[in-house]
N, C-alpha and C. Protein backbone atom coordinates (compact mmCIF):
# COMPACT_ATOMS: atom_id res chain seq x y z
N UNK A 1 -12.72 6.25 15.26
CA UNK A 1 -13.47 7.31 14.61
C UNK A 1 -14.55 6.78 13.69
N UNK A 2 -14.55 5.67 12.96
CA UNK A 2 -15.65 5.01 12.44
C UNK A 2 -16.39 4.88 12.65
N UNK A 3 -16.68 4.77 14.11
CA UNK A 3 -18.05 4.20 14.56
C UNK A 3 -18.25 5.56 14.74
N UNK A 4 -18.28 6.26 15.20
CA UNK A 4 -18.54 7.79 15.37
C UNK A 4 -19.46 8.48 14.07
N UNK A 5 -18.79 7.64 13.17
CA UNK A 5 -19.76 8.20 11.52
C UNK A 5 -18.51 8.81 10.75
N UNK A 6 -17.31 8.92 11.63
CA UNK A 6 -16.13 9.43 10.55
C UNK A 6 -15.22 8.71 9.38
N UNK A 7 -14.89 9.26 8.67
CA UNK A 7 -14.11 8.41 7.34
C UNK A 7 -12.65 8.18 7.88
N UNK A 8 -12.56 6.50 7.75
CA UNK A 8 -11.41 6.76 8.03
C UNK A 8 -11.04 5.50 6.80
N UNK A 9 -9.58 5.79 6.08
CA UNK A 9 -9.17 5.54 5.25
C UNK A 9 -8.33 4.13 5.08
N UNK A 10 -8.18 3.76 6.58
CA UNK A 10 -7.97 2.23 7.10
C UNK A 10 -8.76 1.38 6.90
N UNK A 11 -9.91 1.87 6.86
CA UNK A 11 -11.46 0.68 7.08
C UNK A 11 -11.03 -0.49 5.59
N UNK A 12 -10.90 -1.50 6.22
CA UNK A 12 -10.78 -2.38 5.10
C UNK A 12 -11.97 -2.50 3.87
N UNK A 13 -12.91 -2.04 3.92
CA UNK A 13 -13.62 -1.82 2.73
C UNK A 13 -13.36 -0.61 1.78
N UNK A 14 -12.43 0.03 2.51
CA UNK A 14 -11.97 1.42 1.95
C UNK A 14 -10.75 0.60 0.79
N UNK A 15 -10.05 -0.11 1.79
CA UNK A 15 -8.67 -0.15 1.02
C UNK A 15 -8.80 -1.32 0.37
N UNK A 16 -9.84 -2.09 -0.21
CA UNK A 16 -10.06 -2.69 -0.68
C UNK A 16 -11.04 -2.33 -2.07
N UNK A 17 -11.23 -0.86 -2.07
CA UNK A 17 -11.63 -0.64 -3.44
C UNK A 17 -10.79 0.57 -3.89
N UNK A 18 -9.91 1.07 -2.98
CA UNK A 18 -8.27 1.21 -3.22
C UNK A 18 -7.89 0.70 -3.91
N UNK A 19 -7.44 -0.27 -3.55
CA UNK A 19 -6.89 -1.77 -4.41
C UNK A 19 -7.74 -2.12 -5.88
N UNK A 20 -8.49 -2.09 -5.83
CA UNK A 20 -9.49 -2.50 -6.80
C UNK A 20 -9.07 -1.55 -8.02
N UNK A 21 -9.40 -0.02 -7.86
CA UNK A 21 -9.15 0.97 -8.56
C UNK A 21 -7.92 0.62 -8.84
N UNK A 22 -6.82 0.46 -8.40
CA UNK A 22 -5.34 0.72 -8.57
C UNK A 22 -5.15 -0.16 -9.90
N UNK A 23 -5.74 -1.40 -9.46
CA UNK A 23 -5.51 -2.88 -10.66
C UNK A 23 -6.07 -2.70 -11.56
N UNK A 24 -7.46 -2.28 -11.96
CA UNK A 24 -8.15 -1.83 -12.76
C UNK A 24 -7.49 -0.76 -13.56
N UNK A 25 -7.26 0.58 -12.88
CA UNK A 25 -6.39 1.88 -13.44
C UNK A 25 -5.60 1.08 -14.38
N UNK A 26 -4.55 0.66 -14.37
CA UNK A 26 -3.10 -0.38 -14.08
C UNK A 26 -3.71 -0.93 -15.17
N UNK A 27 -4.98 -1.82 -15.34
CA UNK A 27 -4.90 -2.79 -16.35
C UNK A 27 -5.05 -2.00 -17.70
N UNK A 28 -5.88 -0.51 -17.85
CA UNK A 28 -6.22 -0.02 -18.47
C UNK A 28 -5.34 1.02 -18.65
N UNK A 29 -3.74 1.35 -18.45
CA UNK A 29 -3.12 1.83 -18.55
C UNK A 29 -3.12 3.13 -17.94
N UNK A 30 -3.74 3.82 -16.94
CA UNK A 30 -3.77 4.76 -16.34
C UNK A 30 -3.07 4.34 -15.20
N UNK A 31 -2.32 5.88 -15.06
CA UNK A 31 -1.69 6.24 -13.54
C UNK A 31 -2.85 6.28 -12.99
N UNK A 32 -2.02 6.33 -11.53
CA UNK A 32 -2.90 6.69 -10.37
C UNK A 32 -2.22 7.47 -9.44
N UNK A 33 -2.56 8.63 -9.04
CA UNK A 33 -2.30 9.51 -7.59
C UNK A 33 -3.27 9.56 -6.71
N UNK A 34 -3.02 9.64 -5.33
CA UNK A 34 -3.96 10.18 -4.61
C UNK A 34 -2.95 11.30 -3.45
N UNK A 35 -4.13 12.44 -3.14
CA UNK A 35 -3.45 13.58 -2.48
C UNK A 35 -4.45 13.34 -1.06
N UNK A 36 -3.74 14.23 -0.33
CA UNK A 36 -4.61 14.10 1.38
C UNK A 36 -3.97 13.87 2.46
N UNK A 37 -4.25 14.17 3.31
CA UNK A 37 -3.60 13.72 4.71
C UNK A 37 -3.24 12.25 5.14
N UNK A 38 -4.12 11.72 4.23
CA UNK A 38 -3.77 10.34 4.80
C UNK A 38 -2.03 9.51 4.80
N UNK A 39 -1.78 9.99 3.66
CA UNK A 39 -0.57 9.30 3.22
C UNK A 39 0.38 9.85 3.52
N UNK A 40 0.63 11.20 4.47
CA UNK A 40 1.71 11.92 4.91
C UNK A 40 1.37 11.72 6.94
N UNK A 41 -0.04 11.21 6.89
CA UNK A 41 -0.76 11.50 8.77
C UNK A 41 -0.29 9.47 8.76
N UNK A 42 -0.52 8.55 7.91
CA UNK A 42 -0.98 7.14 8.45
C UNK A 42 0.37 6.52 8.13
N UNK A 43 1.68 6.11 8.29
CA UNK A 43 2.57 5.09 7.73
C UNK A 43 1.88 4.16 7.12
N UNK A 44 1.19 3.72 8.10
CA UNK A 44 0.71 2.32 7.52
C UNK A 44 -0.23 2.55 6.52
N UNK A 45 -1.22 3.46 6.07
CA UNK A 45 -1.94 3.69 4.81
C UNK A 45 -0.89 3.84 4.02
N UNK A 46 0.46 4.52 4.12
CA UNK A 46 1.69 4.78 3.10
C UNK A 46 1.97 3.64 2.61
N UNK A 47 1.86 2.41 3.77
CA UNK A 47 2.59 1.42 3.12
C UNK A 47 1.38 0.44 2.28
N UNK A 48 0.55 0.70 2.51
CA UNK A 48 -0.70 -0.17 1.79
C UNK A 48 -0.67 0.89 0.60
N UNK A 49 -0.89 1.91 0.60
CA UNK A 49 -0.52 2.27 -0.82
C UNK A 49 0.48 2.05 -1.92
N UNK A 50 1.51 1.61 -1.53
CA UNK A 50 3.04 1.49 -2.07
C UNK A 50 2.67 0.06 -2.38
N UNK A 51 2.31 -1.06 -1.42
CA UNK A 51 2.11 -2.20 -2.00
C UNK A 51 1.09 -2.63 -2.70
N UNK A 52 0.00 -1.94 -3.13
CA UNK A 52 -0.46 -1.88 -4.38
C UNK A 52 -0.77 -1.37 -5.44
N UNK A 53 0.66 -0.42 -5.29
CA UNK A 53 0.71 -0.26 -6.35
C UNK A 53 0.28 1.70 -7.35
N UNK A 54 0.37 2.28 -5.72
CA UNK A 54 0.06 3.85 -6.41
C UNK A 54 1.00 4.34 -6.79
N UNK A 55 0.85 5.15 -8.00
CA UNK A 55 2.24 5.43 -8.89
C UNK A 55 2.46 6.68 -8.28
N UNK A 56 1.83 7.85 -8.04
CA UNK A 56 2.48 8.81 -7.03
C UNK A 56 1.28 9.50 -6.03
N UNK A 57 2.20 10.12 -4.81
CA UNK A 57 1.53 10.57 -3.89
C UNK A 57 1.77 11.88 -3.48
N UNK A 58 0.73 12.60 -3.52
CA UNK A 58 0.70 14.47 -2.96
C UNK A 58 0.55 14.62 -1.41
N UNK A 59 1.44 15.24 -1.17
CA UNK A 59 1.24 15.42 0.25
C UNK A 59 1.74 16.91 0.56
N UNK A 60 1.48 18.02 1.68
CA UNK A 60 1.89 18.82 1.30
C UNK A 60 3.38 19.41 2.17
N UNK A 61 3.59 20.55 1.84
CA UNK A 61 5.04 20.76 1.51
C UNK A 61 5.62 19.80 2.91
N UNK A 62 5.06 20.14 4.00
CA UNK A 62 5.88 19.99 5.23
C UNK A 62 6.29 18.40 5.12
N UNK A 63 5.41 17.57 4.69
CA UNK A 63 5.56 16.55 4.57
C UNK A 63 6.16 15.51 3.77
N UNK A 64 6.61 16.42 2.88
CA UNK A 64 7.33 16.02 1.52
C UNK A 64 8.45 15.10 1.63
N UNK A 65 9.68 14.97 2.99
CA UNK A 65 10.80 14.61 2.79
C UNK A 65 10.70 13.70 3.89
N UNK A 66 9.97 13.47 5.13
CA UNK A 66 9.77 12.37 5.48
C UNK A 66 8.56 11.57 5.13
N UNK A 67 7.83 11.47 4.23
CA UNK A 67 7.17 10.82 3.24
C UNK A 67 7.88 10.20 2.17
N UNK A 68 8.80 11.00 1.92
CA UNK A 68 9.62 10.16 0.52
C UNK A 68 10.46 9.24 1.35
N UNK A 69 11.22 9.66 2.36
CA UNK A 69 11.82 8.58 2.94
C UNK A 69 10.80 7.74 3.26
N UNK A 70 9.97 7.34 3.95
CA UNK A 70 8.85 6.70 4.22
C UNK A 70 8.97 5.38 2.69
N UNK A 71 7.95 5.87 1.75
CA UNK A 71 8.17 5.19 0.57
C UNK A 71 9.74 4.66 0.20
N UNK A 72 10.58 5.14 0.26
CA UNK A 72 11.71 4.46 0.18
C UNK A 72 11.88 3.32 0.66
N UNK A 73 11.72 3.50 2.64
CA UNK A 73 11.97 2.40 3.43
C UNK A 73 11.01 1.24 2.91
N UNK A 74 9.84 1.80 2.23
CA UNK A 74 8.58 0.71 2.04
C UNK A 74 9.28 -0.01 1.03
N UNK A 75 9.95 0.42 -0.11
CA UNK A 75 10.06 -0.40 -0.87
C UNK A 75 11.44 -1.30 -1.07
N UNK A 76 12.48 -0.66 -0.10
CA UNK A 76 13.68 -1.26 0.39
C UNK A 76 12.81 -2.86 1.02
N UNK A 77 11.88 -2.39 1.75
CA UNK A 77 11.37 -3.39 2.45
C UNK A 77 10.52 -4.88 1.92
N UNK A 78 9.44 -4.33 0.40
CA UNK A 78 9.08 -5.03 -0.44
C UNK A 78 10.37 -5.89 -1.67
N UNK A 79 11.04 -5.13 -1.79
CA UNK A 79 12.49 -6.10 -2.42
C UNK A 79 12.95 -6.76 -1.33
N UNK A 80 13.16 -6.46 -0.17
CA UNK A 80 14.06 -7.86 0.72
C UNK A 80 12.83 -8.91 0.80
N UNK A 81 11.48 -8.37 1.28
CA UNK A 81 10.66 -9.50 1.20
C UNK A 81 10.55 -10.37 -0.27
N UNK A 82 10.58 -9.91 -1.09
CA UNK A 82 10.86 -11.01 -2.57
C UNK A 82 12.15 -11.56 -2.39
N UNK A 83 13.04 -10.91 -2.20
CA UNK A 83 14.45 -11.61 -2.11
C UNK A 83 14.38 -12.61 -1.07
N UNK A 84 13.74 -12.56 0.04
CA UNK A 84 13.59 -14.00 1.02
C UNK A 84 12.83 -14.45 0.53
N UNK A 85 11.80 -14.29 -0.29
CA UNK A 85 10.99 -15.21 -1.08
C UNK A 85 11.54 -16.49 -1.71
N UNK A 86 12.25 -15.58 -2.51
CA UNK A 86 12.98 -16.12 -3.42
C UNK A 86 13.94 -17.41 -3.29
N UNK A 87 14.49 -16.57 -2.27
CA UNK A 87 15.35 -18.06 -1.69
C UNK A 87 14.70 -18.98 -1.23
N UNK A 88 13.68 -18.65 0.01
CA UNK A 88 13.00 -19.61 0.10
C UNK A 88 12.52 -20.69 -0.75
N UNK A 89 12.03 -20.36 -1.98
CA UNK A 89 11.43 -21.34 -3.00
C UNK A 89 12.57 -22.11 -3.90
N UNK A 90 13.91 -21.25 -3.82
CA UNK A 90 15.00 -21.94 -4.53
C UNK A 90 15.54 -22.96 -3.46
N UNK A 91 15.04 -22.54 -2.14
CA UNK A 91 15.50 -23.76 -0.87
C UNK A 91 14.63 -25.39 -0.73
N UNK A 92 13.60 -24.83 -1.83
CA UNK A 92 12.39 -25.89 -1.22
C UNK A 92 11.75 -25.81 -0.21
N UNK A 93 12.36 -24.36 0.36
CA UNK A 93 10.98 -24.30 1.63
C UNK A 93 9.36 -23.63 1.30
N UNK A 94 8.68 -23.89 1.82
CA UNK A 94 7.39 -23.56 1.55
C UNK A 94 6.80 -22.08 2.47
N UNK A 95 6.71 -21.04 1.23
CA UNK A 95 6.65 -19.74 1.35
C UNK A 95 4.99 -19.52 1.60
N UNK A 96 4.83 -18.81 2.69
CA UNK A 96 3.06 -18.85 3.37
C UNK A 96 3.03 -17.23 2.94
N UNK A 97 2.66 -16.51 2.53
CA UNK A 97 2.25 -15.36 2.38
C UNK A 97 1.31 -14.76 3.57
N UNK A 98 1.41 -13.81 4.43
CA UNK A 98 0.00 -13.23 5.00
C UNK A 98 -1.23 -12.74 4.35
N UNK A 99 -2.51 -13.05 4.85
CA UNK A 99 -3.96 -12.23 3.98
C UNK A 99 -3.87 -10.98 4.58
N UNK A 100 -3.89 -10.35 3.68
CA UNK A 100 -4.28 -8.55 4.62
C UNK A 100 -5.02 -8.72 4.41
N UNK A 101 -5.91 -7.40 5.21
CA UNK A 101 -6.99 -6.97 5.51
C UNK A 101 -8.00 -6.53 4.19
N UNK A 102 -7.19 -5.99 3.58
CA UNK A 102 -8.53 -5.69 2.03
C UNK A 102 -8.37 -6.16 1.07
N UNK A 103 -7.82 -7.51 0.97
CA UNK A 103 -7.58 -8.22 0.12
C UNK A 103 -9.06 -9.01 -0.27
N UNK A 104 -9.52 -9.19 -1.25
CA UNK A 104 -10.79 -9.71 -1.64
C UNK A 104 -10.76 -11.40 -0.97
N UNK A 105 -12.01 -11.32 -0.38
CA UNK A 105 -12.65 -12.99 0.42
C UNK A 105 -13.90 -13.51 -0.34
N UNK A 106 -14.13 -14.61 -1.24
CA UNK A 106 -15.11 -14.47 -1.02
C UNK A 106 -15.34 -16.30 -0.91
């Protein structure tokens, strides 16, 4: 849909000033929400939101209870990944992190 001229909320320049806002908000002591289709229509925008860090999300009614499960599983999922972290580095093995996609390059 991008190339088409449509917004789409994946585009890594999107979620990379996502991100930006979130840390910024965050440093300056403000919450952050965001409401919209995206975060009840995309898992994977759910889960890029959760891992950096949005303190809550509007979605509407229909979507309410498999969305919260959603965020749940995300963050069940971000604690086991620290917890294998963890060991890892208490093992001496050497922990590689992946680059996502809107993570700042320069």
């Amino acid at each position: 849909l991008g190339q088409m001229g449509y917004f789409d909320e994946r585009d890594p320049a999107v979620k990379r000033i996502i991100a930006h806002l979130i840390r910024v908000a965050h440093e300056n002591g403000c919450t952050v929400s965001i409401c919209g289709e995206g975060p009840s229509n995309l898992p994977d925008f759910t889960e890029f939101l959760v891992r950096v860090g949005i303190d809550s999300i509007s979605v509407n009614n229909d979507a309410v209870v498999a969305t919260a499960k959603l965020v749940a599983s995300i963050e069940q999922k971000i604690i086991l990944e620290r917890l294998a972290e963890q060991a890892a580095l208490a093992s001496g093995r050497p922990v590689k992190k992946p680059k996502s996609d809107w993570e700042w390059t320069l």
